[in-house]
Protein backbone atom coordinates (compact mmCIF):
# COMPACT_ATOMS: atom_id res chain seq x y z
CA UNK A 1 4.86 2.85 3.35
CA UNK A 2 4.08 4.43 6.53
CA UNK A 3 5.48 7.14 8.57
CA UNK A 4 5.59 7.30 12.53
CA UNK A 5 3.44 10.31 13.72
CA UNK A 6 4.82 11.76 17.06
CA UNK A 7 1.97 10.81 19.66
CA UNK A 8 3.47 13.50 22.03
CA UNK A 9 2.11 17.02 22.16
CA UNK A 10 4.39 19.16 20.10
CA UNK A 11 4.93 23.19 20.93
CA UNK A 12 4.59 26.49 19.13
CA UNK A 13 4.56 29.81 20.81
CA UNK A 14 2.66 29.36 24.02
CA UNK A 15 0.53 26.42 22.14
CA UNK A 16 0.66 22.22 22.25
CA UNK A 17 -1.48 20.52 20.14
CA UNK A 18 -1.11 16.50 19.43
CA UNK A 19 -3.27 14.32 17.24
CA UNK A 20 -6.01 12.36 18.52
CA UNK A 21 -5.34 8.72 19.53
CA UNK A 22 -8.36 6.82 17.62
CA UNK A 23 -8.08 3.59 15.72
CA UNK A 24 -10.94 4.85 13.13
CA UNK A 25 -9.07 5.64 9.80
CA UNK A 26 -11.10 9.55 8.98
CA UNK A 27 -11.06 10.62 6.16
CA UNK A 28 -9.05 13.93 5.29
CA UNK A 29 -11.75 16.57 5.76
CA UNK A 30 -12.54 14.65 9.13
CA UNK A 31 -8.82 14.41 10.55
CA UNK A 32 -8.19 17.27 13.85
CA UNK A 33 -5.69 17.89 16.16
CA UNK A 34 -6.14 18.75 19.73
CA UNK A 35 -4.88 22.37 20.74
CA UNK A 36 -4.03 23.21 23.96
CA UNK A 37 -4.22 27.21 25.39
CA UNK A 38 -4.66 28.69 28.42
CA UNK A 39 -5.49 25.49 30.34
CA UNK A 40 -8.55 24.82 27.95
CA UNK A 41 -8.05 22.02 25.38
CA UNK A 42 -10.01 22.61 21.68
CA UNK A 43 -10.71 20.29 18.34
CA UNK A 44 -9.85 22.22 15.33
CA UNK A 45 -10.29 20.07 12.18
CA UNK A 46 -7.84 20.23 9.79
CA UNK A 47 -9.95 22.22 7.03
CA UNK A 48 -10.85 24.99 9.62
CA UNK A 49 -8.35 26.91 8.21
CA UNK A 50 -9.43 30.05 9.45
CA UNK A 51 -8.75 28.62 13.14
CA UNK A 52 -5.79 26.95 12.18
CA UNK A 53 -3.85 30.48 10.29
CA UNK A 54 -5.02 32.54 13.22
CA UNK A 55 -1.93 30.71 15.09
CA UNK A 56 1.69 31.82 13.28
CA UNK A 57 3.38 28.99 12.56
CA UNK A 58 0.84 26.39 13.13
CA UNK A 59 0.19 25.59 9.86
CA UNK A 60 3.68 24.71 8.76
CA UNK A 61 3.69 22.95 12.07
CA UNK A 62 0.84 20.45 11.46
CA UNK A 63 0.89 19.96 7.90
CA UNK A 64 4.99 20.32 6.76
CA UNK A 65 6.45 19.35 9.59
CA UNK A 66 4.73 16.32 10.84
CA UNK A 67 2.72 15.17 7.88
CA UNK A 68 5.67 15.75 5.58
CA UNK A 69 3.08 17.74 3.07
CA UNK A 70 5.41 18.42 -0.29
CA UNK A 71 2.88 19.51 -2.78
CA UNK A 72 3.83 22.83 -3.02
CA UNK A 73 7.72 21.71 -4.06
CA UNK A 74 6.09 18.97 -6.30
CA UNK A 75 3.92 21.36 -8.21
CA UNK A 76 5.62 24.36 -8.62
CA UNK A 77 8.53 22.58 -10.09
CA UNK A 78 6.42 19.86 -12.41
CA UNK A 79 5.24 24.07 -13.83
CA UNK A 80 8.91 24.82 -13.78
CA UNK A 81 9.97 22.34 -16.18
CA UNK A 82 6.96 22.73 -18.74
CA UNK A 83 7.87 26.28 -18.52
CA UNK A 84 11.38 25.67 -19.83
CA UNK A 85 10.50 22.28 -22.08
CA UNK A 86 8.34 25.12 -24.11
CA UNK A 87 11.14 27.69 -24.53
CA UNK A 88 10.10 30.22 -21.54
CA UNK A 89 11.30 31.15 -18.22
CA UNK A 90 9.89 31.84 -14.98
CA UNK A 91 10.69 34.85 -15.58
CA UNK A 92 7.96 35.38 -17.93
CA UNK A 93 4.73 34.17 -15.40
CA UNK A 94 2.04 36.16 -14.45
CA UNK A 95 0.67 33.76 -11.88
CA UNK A 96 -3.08 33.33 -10.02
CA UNK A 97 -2.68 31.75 -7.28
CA UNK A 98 -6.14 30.36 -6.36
CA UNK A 99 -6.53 29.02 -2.96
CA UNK A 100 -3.19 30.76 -1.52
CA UNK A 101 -4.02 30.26 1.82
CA UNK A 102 -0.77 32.00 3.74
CA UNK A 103 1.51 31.83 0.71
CA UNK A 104 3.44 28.40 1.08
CA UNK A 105 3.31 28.48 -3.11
CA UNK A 106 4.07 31.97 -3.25
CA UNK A 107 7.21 31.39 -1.68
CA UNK A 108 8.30 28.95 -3.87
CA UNK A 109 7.06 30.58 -6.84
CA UNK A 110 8.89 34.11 -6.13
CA UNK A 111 12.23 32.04 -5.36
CA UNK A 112 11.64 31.44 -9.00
CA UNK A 113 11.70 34.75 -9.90
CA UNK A 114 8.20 34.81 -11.44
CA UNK A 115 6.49 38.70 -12.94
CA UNK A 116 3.77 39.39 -10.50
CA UNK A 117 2.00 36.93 -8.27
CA UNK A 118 -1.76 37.72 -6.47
CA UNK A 119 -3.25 35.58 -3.94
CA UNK A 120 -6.88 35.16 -3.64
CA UNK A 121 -8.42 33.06 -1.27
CA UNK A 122 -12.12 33.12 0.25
CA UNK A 123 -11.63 33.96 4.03
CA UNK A 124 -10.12 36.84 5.52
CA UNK A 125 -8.05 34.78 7.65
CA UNK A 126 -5.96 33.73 4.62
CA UNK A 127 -4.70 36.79 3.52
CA UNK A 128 -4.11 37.95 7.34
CA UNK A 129 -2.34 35.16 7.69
CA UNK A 130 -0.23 35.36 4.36
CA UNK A 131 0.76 39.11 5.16
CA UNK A 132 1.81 38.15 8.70
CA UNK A 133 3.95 35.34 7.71
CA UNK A 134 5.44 36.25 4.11
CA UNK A 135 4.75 40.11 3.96
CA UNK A 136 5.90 41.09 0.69
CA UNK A 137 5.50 37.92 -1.17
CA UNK A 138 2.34 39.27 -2.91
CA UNK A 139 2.10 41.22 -5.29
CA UNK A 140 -1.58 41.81 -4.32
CA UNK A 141 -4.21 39.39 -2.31
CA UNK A 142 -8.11 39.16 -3.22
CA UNK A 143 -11.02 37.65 -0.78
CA UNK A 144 -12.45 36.36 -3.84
CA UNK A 145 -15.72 33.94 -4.94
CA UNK A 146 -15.01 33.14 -8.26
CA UNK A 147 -18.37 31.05 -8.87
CA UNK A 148 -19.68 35.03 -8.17
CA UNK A 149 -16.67 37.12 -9.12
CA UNK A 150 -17.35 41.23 -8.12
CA UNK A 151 -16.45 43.58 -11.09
CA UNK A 152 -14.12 45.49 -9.74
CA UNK A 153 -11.93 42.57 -8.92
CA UNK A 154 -12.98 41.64 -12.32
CA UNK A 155 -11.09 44.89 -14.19
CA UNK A 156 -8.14 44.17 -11.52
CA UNK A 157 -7.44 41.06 -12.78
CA UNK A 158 -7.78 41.92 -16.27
CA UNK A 159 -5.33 43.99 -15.98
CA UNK A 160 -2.93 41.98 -14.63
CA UNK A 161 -3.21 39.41 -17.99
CA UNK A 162 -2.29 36.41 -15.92
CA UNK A 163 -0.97 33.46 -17.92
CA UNK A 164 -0.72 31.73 -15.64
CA UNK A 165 -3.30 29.76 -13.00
CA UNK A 166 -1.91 27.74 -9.82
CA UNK A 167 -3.53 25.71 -6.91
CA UNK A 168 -2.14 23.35 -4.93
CA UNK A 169 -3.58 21.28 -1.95
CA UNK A 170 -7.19 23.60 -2.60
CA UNK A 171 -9.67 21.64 -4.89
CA UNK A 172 -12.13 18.85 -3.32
CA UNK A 173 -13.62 18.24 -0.08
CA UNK A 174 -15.84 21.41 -0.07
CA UNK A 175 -13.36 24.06 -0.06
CA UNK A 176 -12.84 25.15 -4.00
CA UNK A 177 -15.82 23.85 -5.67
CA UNK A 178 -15.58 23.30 -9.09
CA UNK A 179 -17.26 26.21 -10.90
CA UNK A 180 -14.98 28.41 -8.96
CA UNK A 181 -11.92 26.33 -10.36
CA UNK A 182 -13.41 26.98 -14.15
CA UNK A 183 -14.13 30.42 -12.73
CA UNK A 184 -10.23 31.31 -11.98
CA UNK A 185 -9.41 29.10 -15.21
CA UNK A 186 -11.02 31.37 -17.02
CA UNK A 187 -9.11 34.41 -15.73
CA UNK A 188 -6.14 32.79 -17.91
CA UNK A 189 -5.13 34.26 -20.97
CA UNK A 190 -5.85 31.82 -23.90
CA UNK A 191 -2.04 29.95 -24.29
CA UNK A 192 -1.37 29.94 -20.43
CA UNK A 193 -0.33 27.56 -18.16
CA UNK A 194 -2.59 25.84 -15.57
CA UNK A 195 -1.04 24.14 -12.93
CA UNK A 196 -2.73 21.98 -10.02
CA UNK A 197 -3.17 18.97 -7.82
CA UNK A 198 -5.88 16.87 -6.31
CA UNK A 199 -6.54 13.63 -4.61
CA UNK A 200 -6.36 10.78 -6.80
CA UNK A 201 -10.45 9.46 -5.48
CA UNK A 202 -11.72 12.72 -7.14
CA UNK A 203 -10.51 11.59 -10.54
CA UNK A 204 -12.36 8.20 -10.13
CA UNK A 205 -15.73 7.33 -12.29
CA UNK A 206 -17.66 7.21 -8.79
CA UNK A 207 -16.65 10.61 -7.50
CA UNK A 208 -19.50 12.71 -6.74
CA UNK A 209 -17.76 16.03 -5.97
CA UNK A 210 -18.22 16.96 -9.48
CA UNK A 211 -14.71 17.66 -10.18
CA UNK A 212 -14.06 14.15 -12.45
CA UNK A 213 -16.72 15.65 -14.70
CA UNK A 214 -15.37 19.07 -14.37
CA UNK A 215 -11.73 17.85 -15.41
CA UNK A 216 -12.88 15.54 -18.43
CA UNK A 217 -14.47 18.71 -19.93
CA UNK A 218 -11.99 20.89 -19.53
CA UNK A 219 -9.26 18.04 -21.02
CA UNK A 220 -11.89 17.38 -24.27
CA UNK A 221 -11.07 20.97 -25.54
CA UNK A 222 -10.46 23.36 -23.20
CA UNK A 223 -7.23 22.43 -21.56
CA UNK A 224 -4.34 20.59 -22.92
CA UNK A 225 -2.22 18.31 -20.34
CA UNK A 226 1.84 18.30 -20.95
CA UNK A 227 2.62 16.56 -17.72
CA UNK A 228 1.47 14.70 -14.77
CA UNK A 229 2.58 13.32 -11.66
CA UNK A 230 0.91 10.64 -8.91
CA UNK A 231 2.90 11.06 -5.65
CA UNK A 232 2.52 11.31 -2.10
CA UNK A 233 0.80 14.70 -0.95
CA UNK A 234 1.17 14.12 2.80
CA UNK A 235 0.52 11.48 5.27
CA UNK A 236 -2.31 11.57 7.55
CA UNK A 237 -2.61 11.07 11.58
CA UNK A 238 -2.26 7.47 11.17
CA UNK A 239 1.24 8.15 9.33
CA UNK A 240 -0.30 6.63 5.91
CA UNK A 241 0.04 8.12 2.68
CA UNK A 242 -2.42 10.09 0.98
CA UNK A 243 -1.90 10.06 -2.71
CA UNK A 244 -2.33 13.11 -4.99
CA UNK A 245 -2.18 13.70 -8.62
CA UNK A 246 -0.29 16.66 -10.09
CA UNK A 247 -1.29 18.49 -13.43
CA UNK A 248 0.69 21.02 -15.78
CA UNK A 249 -0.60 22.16 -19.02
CA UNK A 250 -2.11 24.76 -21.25
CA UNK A 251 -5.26 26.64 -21.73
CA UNK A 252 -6.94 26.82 -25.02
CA UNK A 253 -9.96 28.83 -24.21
CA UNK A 254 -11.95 29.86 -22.05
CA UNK A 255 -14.64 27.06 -20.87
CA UNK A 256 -18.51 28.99 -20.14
């Protein structure tokens, strides 16, 4: 199934952008839109996200409004129900959110009443962007590398005891390599939940982004799945699906 993608320049703020008429199919760390300002006309791919959150609103814009992304609903509630299948609450969650971007799963995950939740991301722009746009949703927000983790933001998140890990719409295509993924994974208390997505073509035997390998290790003894769901992550500029797959489970221990 395929959605129609307005083809007219859509508005926000002083701002138009519109997606580029092409008849290649690009992939989804190729796709851009075309912004217009101040008479000038730029290309911002869709993974600049550092151009893209300097413009409130533009985000939501691009990717929720008119590519109908729904990961962060999907996810958050797939954790919601494991959560209460095993006897807990919300309530109870101290949550990582790794790849938090300008807090779209915050949101969702403080309308859920959760403990504490800290963002980290690794640009600046991020958390500008999150405390511009949800001030207050945080409970804290790190510029953090976890494949090189400082330690002082090592003690801070220690003492936090998160037991919980969450990223959606973050892992693949260059932008959370796996060793940071096992890096944030690790931040977990043993007996916490891990909850993610990630495009189905990264689980396949042929991927070479490392993460199938990554994710069969992890599943051998390190992290135990309780649910999963394939579903439709957003559409691209063509209006076709892209097709995601959604994890929620447990950590065991810590994978080094």
């Amino acid at each position: 199934m395929k959605i129609l993608v307005p083809p007219v320049s859509q508005e926000i703020e002083n701002f138009k952008f519109h997606f580029p008429k092409i008849s290649d199919n690009l992939e989804q760390d190729e796709e851009y839109l075309l912004l217009e300002r101040a008479g000038e006309k730029e290309k911002i791919l869709f993974h600049e996200y550092d151009r893209i959150f300097e413009i409130p609103g533009l985000y939501e814009k691009v990717f929720y409004e008119q590519l109908k992304c729904q990961s962060p609903k999907v996810v958050v509630e797939l954790l919601e129900k494991q959560v209460n299948t095993a006897g807990q609450t919300m309530e109870d969650l101290r949550v990582l959110d790794l790849g938090a971007g300008n807090g779209m799963v915050a949101e969702k995950l403080v309308q859920k009443n959760v403990e504490i939740v800290i963002g980290t991301d690794i640009i600046p722009e991020a958390e500008k962007a999150a405390t511009r746009d949800r001030p207050g949703v945080y409970d804290g927000y790190y510029i953090s590398d976890f494949t090189d983790l400082p330690e002082d933001q090592e003690q801070d998140f220690a003492q936090f005891r998160f037991n919980t890990l969450i990223t959606v719409a973050a892992l693949g295509f260059g932008d959370i390599p796996p060793e940071a993924f096992v890096g944030a994974f690790n931040q977990v208390e043993d007996g916490g939940w891990v909850a993610f997505n990630i495009r189905d073509k990264f689980l396949k035997s042929n991927d070479d982004s490392g993460y199938q390998e990554a994710l069969s290790t992890l599943t051998e003894e390190f992290f135990e799945v309780k649910d999963s769901k394939t579903y439709v992550h957003r559409y691209n500029i063509h209006g076709e699906p892209l097709t995601y797959k959604a994890f929620v489970g447990t950590k065991l221990k810590d994978l080094n």
